[in-house]
PDB file of N, CA and C in Angstrom:
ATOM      1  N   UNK A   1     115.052 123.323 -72.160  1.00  0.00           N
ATOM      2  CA  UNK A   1     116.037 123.846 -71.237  1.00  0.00           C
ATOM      3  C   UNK A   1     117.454 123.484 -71.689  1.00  0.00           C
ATOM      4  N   UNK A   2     117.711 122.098 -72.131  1.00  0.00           N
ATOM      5  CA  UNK A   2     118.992 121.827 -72.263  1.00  0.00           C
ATOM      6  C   UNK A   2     119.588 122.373 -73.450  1.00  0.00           C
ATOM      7  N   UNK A   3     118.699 122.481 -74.912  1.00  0.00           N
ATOM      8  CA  UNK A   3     118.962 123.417 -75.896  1.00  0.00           C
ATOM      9  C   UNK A   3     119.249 124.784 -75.666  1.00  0.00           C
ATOM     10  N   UNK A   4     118.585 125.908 -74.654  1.00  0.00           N
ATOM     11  CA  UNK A   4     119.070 126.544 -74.265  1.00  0.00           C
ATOM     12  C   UNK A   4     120.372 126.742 -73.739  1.00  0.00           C
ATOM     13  N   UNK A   5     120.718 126.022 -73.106  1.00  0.00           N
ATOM     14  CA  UNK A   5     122.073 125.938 -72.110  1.00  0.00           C
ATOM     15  C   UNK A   5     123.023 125.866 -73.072  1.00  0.00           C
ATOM     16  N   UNK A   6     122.778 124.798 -74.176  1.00  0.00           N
ATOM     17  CA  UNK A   6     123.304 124.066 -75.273  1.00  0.00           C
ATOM     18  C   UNK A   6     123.839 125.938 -76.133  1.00  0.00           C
ATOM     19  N   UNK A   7     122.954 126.703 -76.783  1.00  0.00           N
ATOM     20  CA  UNK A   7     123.294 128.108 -77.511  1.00  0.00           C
ATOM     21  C   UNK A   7     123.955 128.877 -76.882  1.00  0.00           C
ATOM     22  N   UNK A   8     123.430 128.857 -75.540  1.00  0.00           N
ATOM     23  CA  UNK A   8     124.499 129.674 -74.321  1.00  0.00           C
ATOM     24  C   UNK A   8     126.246 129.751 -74.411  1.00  0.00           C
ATOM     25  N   UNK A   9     126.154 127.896 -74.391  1.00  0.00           N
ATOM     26  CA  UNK A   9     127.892 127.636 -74.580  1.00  0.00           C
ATOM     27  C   UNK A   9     128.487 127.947 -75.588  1.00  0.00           C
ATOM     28  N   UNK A  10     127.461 127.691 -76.888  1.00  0.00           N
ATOM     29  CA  UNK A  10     127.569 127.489 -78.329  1.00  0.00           C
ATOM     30  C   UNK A  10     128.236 128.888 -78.658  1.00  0.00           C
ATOM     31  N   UNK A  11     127.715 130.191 -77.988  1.00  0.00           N
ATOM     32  CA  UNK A  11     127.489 131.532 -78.689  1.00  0.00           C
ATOM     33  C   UNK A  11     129.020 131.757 -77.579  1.00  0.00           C
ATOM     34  N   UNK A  12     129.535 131.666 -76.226  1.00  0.00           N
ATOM     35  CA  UNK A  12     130.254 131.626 -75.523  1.00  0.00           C
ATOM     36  C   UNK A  12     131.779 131.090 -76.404  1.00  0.00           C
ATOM     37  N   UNK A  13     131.237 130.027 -77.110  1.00  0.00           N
ATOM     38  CA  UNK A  13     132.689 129.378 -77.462  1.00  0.00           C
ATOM     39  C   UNK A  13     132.602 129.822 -78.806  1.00  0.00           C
ATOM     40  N   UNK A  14     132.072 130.427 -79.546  1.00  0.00           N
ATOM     41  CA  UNK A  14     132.261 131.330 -80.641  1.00  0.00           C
ATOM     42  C   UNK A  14     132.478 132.619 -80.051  1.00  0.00           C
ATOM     43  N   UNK A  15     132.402 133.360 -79.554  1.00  0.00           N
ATOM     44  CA  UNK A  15     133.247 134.694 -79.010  1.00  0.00           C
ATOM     45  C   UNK A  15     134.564 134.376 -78.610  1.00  0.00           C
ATOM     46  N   UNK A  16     134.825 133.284 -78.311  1.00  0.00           N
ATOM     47  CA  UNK A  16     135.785 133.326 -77.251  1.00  0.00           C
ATOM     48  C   UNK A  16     136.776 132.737 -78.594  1.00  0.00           C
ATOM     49  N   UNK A  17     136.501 132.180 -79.643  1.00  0.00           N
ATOM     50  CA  UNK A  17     137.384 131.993 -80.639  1.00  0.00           C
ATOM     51  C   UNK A  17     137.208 133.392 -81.507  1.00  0.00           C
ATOM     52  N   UNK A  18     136.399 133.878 -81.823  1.00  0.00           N
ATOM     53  CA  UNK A  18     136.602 135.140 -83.175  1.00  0.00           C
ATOM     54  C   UNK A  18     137.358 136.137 -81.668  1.00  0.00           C
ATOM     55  N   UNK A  19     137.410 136.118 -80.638  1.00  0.00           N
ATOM     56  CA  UNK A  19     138.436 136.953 -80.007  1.00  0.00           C
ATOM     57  C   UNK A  19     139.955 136.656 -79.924  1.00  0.00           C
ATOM     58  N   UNK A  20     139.942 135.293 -80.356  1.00  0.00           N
ATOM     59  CA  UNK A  20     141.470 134.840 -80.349  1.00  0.00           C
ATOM     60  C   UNK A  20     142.172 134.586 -82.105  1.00  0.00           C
ATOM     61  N   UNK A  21     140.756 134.552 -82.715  1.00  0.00           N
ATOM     62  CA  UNK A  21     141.443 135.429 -84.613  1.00  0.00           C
ATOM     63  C   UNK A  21     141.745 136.310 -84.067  1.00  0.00           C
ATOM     64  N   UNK A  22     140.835 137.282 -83.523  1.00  0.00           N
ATOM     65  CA  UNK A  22     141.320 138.497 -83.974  1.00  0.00           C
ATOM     66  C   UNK A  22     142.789 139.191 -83.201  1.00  0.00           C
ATOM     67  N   UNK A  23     142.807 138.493 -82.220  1.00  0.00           N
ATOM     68  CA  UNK A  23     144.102 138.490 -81.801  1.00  0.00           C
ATOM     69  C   UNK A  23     145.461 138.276 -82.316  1.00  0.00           C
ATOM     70  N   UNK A  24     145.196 137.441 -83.010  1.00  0.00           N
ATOM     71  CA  UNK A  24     146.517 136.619 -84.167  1.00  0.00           C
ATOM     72  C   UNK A  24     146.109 137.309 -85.258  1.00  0.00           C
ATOM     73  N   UNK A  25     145.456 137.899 -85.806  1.00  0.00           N
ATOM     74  CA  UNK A  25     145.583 138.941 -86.598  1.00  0.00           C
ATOM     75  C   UNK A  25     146.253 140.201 -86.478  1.00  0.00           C
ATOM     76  N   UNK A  26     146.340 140.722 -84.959  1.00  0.00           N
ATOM     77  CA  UNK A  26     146.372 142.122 -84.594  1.00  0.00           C
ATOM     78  C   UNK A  26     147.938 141.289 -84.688  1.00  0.00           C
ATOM     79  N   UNK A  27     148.454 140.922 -83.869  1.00  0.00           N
ATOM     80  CA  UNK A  27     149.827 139.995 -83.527  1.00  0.00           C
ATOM     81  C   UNK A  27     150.459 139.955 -85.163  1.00  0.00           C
ATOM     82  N   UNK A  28     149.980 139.754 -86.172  1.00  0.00           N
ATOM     83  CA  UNK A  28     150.650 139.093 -87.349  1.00  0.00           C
ATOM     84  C   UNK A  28     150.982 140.310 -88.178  1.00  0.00           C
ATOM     85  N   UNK A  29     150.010 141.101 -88.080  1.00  0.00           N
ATOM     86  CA  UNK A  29     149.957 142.182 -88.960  1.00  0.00           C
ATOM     87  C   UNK A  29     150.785 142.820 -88.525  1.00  0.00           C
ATOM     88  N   UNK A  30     151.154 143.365 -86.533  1.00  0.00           N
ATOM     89  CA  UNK A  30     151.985 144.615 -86.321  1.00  0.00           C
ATOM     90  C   UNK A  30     153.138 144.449 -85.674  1.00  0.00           C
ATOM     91  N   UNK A  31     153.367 142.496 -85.693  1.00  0.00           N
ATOM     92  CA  UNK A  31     155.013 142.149 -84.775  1.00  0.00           C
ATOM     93  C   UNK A  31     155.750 142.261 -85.911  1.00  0.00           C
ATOM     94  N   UNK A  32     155.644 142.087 -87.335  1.00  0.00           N
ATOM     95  CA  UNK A  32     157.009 142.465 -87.771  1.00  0.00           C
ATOM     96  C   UNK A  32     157.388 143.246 -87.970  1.00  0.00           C
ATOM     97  N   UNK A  33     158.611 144.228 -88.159  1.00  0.00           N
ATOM     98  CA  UNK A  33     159.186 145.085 -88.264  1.00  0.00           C
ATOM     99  C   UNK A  33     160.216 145.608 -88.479  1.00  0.00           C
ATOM    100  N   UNK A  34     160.640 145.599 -89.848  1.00  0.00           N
ATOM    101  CA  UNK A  34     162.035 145.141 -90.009  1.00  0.00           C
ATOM    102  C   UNK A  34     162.733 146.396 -90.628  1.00  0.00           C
ATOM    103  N   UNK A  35     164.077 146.701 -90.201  1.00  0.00           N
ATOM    104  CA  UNK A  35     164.935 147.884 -90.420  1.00  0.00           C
ATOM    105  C   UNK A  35     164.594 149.055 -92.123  1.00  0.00           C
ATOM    106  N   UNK A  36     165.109 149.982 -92.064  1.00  0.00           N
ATOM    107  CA  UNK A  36     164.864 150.428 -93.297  1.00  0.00           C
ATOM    108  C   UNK A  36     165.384 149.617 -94.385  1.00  0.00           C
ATOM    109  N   UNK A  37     166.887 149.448 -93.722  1.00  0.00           N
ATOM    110  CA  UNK A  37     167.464 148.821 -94.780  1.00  0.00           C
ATOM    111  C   UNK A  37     168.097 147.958 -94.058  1.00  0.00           C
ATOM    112  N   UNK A  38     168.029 147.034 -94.815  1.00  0.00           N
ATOM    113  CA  UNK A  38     168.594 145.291 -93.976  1.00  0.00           C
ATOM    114  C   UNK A  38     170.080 145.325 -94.592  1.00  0.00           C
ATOM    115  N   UNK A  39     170.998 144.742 -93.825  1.00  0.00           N
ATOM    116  CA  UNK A  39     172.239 144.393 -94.133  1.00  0.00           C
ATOM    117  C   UNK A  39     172.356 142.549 -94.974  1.00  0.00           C
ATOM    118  N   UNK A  40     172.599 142.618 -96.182  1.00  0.00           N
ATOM    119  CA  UNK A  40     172.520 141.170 -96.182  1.00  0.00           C
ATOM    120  C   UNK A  40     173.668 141.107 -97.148  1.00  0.00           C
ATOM    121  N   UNK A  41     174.455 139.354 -96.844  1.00  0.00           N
ATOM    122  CA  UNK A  41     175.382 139.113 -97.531  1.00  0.00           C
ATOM    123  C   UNK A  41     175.476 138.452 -98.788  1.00  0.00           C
ATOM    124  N   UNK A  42     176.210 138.743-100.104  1.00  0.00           N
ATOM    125  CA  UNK A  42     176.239 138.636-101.005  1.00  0.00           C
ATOM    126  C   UNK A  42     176.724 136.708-101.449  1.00  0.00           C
ATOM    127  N   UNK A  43     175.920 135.565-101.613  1.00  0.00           N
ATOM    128  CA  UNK A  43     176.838 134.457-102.148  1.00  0.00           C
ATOM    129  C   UNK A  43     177.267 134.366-103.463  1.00  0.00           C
ATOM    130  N   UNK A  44     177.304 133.991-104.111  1.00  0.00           N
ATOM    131  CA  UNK A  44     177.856 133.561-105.353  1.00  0.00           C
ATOM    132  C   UNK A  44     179.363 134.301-105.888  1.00  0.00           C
ATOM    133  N   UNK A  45     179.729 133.767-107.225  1.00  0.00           N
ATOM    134  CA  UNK A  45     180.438 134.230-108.167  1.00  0.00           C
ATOM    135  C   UNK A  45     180.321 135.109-109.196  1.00  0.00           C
ATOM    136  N   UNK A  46     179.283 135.891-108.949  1.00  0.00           N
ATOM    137  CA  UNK A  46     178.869 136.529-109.920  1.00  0.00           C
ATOM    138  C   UNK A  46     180.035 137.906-110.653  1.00  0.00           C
ATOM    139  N   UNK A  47     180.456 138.209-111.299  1.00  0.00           N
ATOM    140  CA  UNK A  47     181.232 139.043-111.635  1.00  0.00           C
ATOM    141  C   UNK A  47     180.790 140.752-111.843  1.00  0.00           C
ATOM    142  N   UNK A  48     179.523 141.006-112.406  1.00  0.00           N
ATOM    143  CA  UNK A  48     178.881 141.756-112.447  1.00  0.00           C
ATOM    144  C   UNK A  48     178.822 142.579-111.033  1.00  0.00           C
ATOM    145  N   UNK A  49     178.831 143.993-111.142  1.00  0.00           N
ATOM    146  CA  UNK A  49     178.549 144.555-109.964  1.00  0.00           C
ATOM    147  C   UNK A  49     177.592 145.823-109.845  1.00  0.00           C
ATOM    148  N   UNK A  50     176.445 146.068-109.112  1.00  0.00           N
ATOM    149  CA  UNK A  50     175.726 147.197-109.091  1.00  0.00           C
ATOM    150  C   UNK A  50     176.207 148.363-108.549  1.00  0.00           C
ATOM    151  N   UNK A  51     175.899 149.971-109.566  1.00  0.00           N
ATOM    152  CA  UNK A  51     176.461 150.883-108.941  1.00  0.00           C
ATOM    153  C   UNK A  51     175.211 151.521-108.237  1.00  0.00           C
ATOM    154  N   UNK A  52     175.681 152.130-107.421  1.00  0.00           N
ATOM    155  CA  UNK A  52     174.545 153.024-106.269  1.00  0.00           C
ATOM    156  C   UNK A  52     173.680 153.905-107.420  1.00  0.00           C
ATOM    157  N   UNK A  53     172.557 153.455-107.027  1.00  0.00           N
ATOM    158  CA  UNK A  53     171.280 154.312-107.213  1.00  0.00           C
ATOM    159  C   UNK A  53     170.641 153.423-108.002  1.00  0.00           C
ATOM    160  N   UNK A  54     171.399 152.214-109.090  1.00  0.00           N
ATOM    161  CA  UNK A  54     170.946 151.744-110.106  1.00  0.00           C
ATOM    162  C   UNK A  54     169.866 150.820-109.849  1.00  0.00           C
ATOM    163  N   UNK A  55     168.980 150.560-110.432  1.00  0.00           N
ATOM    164  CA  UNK A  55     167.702 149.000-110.076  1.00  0.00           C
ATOM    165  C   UNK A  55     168.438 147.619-110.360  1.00  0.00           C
ATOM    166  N   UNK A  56     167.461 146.778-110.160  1.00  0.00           N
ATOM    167  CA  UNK A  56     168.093 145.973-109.818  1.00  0.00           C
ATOM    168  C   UNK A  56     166.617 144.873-109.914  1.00  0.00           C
ATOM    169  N   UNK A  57     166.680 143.165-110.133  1.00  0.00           N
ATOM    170  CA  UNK A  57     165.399 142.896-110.121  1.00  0.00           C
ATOM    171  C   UNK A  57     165.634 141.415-109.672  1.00  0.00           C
ATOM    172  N   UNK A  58     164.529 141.140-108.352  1.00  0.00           N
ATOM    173  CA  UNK A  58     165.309 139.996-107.164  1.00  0.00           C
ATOM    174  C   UNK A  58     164.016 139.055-107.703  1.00  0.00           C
ATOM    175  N   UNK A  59     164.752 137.631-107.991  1.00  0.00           N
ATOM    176  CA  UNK A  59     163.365 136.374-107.676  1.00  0.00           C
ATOM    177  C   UNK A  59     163.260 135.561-106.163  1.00  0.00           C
ATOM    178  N   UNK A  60     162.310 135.985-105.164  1.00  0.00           N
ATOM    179  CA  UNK A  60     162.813 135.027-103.967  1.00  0.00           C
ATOM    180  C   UNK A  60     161.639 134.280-104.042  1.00  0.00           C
ATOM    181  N   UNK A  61     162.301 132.915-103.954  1.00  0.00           N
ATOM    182  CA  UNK A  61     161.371 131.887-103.744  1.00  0.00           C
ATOM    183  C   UNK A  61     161.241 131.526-102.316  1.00  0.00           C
ATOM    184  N   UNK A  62     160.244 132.186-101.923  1.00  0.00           N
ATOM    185  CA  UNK A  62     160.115 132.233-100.392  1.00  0.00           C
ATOM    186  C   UNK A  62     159.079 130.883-100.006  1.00  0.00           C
ATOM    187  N   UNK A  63     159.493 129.324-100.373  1.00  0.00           N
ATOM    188  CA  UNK A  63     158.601 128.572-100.054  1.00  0.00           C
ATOM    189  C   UNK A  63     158.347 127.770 -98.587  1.00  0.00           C
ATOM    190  N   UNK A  64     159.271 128.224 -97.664  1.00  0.00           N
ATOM    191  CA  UNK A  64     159.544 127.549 -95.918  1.00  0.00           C
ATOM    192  C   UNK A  64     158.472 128.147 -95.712  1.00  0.00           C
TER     193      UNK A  64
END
């Protein structure tokens, strides 16, 4: 009996977590959303300047 009761909770508290992945999945994947084109400001000294249309090739060390 008590093993029973015991799978009951067991199978209860595994749904009740793969429903809250999958929640923070749905959440992660479709809250961001960010403009076509972002406005961002230029630091340095660099002298060089890009003309419109030309490429261009970015390293971000995105480690935070």
């Amino acid at each position: 009996m008590a093993k029973k009761v015991l799978k009951i909770i067991l199978r209860i508290v595994i749904v009740i977590v793969l429903i809250l992945a999958a929640g923070i999945g749905v959440l992660t994947a479709l809250e961001y959303r960010p403009d076509a084109v972002e406005a961002v400001t230029v630091e340095g000294e660099a002298e060089a300047q890009v003309k419109t249309g030309e490429s261009i090739k970015l390293v971000s060390w995105n480690i935070g």
